[in-house]
N, C-alpha and C. Protein backbone atom coordinates (compact mmCIF):
# COMPACT_ATOMS: atom_id res chain seq x y z
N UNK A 1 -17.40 4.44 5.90
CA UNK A 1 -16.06 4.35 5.36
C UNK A 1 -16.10 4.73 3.89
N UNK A 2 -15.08 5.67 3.25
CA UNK A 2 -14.95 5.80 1.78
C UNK A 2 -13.59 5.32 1.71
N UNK A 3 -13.81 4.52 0.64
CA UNK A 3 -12.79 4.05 -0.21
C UNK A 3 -12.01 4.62 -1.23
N UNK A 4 -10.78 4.71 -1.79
CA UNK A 4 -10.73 5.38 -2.51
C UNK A 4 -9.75 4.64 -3.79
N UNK A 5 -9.91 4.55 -4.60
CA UNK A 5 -9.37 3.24 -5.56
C UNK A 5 -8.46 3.89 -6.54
N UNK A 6 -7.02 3.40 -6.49
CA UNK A 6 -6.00 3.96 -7.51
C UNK A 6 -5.95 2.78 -8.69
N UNK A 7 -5.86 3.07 -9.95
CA UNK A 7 -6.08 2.12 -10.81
C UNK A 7 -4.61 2.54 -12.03
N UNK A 8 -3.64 1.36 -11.99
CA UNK A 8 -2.96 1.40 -12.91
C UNK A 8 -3.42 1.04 -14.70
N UNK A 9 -3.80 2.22 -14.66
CA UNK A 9 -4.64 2.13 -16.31
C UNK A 9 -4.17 1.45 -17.49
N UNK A 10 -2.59 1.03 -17.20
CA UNK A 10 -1.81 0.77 -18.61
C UNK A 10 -2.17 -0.41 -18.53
N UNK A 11 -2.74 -1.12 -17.28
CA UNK A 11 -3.23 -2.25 -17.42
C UNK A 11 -4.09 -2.97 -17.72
N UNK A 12 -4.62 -3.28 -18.73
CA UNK A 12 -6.29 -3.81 -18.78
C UNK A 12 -6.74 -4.56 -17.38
N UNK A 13 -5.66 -5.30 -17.44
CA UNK A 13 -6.43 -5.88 -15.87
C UNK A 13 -6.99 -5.66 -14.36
N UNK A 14 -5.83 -4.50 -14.68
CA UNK A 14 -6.18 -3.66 -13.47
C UNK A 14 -7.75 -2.66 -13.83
N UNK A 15 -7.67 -2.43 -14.45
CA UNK A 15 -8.84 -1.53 -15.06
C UNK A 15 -10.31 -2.72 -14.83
N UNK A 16 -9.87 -4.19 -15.10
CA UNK A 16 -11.22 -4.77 -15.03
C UNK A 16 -11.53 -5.51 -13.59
N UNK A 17 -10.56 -5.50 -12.79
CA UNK A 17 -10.09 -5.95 -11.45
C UNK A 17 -11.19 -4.76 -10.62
N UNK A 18 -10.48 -3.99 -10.62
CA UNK A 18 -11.14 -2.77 -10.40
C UNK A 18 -12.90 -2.27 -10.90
N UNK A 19 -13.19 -2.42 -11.68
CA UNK A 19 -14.53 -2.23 -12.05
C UNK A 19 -15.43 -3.72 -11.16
N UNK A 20 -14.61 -4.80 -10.90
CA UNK A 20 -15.79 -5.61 -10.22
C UNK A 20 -15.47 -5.03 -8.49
N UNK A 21 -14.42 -4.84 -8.39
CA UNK A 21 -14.32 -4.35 -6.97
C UNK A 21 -15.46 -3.39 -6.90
N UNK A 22 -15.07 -2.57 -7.68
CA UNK A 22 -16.36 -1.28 -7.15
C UNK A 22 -17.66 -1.61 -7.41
N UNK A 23 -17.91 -2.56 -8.24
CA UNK A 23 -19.12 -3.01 -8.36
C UNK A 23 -19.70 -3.67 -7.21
N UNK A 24 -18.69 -4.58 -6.41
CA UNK A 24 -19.15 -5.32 -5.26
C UNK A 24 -19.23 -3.97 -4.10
N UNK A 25 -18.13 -3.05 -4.04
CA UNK A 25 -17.93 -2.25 -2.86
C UNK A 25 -19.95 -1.27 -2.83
N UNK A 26 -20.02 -1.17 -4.19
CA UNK A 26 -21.83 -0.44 -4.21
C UNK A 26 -22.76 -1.81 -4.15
N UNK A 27 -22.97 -2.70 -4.51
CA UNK A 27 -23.69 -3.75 -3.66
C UNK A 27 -23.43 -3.89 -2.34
N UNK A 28 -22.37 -3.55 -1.83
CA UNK A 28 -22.21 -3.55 -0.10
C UNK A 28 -22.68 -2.20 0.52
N UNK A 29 -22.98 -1.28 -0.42
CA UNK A 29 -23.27 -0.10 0.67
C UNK A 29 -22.17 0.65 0.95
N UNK A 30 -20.93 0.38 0.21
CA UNK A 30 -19.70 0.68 1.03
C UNK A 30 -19.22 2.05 -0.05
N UNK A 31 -19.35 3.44 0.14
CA UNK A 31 -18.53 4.65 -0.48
C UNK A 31 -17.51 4.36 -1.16
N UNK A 32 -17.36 4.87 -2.37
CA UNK A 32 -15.84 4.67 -2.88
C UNK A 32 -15.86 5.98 -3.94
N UNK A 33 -14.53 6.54 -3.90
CA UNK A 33 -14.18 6.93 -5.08
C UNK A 33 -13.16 6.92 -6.30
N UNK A 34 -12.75 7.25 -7.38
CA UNK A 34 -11.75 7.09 -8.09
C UNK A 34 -10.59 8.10 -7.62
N UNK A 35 -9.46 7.56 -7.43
CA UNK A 35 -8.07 8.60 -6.95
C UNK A 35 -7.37 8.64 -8.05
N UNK A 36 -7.04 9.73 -8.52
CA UNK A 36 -5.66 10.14 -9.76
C UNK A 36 -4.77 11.13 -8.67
N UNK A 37 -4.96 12.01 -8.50
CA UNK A 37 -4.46 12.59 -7.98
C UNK A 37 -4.15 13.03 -6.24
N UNK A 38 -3.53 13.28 -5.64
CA UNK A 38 -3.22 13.56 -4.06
C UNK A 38 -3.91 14.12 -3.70
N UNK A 39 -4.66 15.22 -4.57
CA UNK A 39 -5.62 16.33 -3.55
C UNK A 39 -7.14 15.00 -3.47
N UNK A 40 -7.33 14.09 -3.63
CA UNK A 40 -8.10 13.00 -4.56
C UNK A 40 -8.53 12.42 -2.88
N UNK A 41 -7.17 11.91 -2.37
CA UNK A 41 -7.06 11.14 -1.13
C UNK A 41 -7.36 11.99 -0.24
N UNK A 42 -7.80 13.20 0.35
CA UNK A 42 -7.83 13.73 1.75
C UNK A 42 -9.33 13.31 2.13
N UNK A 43 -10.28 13.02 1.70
CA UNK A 43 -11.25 12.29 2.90
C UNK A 43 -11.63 11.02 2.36
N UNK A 44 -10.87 10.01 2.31
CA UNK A 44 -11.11 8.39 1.95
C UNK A 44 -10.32 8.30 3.18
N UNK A 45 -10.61 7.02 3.88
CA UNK A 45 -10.05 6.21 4.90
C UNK A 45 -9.30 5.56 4.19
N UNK A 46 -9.34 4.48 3.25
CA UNK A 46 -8.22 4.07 2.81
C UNK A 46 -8.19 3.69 1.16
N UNK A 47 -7.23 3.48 0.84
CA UNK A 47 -6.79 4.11 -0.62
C UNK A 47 -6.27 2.52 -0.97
N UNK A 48 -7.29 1.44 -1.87
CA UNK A 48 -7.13 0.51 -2.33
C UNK A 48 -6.19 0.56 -4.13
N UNK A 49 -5.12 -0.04 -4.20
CA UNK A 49 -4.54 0.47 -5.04
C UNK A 49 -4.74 -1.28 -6.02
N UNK A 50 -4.85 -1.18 -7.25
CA UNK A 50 -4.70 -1.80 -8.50
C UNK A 50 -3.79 -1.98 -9.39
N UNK A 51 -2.91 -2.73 -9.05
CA UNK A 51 -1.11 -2.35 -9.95
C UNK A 51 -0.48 -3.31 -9.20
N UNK A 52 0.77 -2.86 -9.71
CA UNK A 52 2.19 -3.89 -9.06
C UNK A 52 2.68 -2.61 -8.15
N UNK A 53 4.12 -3.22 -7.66
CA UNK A 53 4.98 -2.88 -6.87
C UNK A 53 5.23 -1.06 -7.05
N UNK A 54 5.48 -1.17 -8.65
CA UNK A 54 5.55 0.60 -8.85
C UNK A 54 4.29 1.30 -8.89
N UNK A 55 3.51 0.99 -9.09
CA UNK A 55 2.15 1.59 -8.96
C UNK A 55 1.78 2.14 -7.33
N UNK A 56 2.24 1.19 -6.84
CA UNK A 56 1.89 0.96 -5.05
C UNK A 56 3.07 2.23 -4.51
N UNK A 57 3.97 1.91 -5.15
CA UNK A 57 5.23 3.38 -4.56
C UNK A 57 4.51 4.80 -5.03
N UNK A 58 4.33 4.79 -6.24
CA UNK A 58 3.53 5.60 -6.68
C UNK A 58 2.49 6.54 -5.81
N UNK A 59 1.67 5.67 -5.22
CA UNK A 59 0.35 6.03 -4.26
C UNK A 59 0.99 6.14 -2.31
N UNK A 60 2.18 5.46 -2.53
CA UNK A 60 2.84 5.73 -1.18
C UNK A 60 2.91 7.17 -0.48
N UNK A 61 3.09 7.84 -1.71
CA UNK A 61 3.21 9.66 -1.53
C UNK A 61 2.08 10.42 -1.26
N UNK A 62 0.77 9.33 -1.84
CA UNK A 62 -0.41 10.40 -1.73
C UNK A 62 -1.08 9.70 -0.30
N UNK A 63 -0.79 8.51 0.50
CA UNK A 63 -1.11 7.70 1.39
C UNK A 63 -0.04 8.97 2.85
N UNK A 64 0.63 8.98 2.57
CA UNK A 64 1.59 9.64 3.69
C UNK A 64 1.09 11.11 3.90
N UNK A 65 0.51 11.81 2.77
CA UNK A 65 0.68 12.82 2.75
C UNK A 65 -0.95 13.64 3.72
N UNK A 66 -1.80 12.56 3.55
CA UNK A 66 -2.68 12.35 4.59
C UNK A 66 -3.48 11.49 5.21
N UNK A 67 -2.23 10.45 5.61
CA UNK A 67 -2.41 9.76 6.86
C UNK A 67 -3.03 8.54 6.42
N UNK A 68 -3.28 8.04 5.51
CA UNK A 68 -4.62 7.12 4.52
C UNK A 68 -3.48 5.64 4.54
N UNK A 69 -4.39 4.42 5.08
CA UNK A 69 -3.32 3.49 4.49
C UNK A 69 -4.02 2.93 3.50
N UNK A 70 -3.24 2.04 3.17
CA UNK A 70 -3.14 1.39 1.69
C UNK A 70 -3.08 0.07 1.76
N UNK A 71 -4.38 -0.63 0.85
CA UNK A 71 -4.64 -2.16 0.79
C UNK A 71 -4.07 -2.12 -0.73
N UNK A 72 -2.96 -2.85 -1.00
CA UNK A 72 -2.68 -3.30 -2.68
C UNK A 72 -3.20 -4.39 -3.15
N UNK A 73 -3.61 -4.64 -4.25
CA UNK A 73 -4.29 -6.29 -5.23
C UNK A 73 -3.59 -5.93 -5.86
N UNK A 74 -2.17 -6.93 -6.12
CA UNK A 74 -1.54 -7.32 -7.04
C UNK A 74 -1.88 -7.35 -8.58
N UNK A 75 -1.71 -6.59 -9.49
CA UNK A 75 -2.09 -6.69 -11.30
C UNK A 75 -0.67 -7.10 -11.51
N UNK A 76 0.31 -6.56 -10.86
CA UNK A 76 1.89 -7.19 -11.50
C UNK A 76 2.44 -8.27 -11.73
N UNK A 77 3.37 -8.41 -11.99
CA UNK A 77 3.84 -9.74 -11.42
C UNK A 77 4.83 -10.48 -10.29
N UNK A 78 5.67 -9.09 -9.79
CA UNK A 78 5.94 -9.86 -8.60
C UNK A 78 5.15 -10.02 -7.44
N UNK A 79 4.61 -8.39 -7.17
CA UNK A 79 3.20 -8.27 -6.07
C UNK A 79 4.30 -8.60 -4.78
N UNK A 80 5.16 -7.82 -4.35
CA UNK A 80 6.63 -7.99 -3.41
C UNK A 80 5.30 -7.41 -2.66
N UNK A 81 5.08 -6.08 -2.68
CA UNK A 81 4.43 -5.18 -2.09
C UNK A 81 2.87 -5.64 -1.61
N UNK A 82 2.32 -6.16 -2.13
CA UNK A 82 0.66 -6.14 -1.86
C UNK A 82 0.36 -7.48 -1.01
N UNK A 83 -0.87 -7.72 -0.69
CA UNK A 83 -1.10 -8.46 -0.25
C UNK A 83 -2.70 -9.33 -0.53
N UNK A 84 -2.90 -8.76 -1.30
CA UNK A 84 -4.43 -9.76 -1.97
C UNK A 84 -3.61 -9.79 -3.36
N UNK A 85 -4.64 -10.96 -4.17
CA UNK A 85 -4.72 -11.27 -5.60
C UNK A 85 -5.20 -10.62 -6.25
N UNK A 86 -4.88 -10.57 -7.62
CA UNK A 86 -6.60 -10.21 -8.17
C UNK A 86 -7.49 -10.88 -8.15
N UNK A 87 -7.82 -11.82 -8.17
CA UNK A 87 -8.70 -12.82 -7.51
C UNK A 87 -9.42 -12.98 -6.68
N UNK A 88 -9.23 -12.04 -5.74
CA UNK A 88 -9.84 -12.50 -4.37
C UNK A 88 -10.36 -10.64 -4.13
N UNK A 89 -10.41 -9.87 -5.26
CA UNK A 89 -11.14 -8.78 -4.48
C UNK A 89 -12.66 -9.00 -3.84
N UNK A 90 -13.28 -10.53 -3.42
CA UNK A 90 -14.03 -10.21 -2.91
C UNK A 90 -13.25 -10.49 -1.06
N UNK A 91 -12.62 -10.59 -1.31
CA UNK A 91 -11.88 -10.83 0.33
C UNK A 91 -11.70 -9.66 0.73
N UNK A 92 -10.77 -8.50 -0.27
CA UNK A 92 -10.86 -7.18 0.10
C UNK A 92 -12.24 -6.11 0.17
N UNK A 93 -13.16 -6.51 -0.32
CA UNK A 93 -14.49 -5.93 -0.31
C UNK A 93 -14.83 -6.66 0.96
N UNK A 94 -14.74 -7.92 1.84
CA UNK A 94 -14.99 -8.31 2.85
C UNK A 94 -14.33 -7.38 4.30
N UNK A 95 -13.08 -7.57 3.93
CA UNK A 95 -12.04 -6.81 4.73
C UNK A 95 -12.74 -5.66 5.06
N UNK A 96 -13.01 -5.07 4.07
CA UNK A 96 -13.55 -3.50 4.31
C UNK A 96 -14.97 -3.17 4.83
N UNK A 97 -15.62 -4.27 4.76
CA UNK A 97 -17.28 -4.19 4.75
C UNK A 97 -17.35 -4.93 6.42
N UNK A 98 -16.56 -5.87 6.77
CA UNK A 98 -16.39 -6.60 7.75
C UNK A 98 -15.32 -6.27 9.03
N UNK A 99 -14.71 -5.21 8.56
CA UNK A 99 -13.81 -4.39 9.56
C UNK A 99 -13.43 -3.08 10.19
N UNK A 100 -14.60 -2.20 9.34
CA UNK A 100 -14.67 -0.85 9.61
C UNK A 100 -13.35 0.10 10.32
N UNK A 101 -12.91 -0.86 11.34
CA UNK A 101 -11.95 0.09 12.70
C UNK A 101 -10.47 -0.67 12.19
N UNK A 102 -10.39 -1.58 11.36
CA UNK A 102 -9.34 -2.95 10.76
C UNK A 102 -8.42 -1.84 10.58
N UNK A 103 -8.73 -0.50 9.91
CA UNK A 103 -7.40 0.54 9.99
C UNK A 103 -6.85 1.72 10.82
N UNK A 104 -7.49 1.60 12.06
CA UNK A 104 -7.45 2.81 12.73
C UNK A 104 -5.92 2.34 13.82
N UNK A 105 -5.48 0.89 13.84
CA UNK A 105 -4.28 0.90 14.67
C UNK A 105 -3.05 1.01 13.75
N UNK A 106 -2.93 1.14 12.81
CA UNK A 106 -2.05 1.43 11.20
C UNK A 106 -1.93 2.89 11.17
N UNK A 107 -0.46 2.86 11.05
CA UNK A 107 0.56 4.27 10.58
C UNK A 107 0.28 4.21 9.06
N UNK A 108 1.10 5.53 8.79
CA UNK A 108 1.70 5.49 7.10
C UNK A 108 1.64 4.88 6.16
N UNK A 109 2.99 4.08 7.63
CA UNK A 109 4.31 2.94 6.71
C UNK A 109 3.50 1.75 6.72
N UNK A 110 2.13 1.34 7.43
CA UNK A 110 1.80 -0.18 7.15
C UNK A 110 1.25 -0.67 6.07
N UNK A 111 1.33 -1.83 5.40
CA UNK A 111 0.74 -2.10 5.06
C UNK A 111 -0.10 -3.16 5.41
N UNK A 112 -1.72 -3.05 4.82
CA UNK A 112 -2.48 -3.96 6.13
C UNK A 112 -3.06 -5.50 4.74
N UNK A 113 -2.32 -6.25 5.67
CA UNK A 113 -2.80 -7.57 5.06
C UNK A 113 -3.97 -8.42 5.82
N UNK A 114 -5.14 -8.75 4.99
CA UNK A 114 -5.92 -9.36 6.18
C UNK A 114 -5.81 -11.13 6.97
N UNK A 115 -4.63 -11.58 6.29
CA UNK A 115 -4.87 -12.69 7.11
C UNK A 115 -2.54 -12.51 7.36
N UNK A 116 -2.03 -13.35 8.13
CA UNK A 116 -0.53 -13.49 7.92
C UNK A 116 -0.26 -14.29 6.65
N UNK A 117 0.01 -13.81 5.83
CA UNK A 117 0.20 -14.13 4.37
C UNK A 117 1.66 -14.63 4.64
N UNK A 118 2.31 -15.09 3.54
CA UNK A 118 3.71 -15.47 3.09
C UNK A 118 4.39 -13.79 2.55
N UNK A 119 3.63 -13.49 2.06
CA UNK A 119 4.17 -11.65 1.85
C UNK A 119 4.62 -11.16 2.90
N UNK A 120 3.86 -10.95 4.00
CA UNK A 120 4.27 -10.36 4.81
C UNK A 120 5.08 -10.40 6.02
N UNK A 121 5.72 -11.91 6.15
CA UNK A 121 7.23 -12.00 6.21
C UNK A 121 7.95 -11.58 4.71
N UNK A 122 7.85 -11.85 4.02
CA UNK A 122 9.35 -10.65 3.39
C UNK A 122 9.52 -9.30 3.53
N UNK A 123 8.00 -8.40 3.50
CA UNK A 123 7.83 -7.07 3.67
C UNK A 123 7.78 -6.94 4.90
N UNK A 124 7.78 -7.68 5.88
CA UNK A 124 7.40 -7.13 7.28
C UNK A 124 6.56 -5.96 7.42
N UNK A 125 5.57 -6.35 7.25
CA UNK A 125 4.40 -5.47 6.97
C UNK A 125 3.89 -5.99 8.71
N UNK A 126 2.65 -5.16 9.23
CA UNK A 126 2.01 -5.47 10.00
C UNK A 126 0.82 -6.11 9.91
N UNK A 127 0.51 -7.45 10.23
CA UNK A 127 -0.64 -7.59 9.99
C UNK A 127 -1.94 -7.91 11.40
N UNK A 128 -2.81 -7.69 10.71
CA UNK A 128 -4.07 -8.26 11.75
C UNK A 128 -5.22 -8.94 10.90
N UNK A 129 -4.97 -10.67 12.18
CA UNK A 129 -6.07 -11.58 11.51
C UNK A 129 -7.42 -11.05 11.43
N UNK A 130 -8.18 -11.61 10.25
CA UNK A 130 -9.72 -11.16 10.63
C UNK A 130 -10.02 -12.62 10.31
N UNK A 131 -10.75 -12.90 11.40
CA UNK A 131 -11.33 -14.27 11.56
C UNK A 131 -13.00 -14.20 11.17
């Protein structure tokens, strides 16, 4: 699996959120690269984004455009859209290291939360438990 990590830069936090993610994702063995741009996303499986709500719309365009879904960690502050913390990117480094196929029943439009969160009744997002 390659990963591919969008990072809202204006954020320090996101910027340091992000540097332990990838730090854990290469202690796991697990591919990743940095995404700026759309041509960026055509061979990552999925496209972990670092930001709030507009950041995440943002990367919606480069997620659709080939087929890639999208795990968000909240840096914002409402986080309507995402479904991990910043806090807990080791849950999303789990998710990914512990689920390999976790995105192959996901369209586009999903977004994949790994446990039924409180988010995802408002977004009606799809989710699937990983136990």
């Amino acid at each position: 699996m390659k990963v591919g990590i969008f990072i809202n830069t204006t954020k320090s936090e996101a910027n340091t959120t992000a540097s332990i993610f990838a730090k854990s994702l290469m202690e796991n063995g697990i591919d990743y690269k940095i995404v700026n741009l759309k041509e960026d996303c055509k061979d990552v499986d999925v496209i972990v984004v670092f930001g709030g709500d507009g950041t995440i719309l943002r990367v919606v365009e480069y997620a659709l455009e080939f087929d890639v879904p999208i795990l968000a960690v909240n840096i914002g502050t409402v986080g309507f859209l995402t479904c991990i913390e910043s806090n807990e990117v080791e849950k999303a480094v789990n998710l990914i290291k512990n689920s390999k196929d976790l995105f192959e029943d996901f369209d586009d439009r999903d977004c994949v939360c790994p446990t039924r969160c409180a988010k995802a009744a408002k977004h009606k997002c799809k989710t699937k438990r990983i136990d």
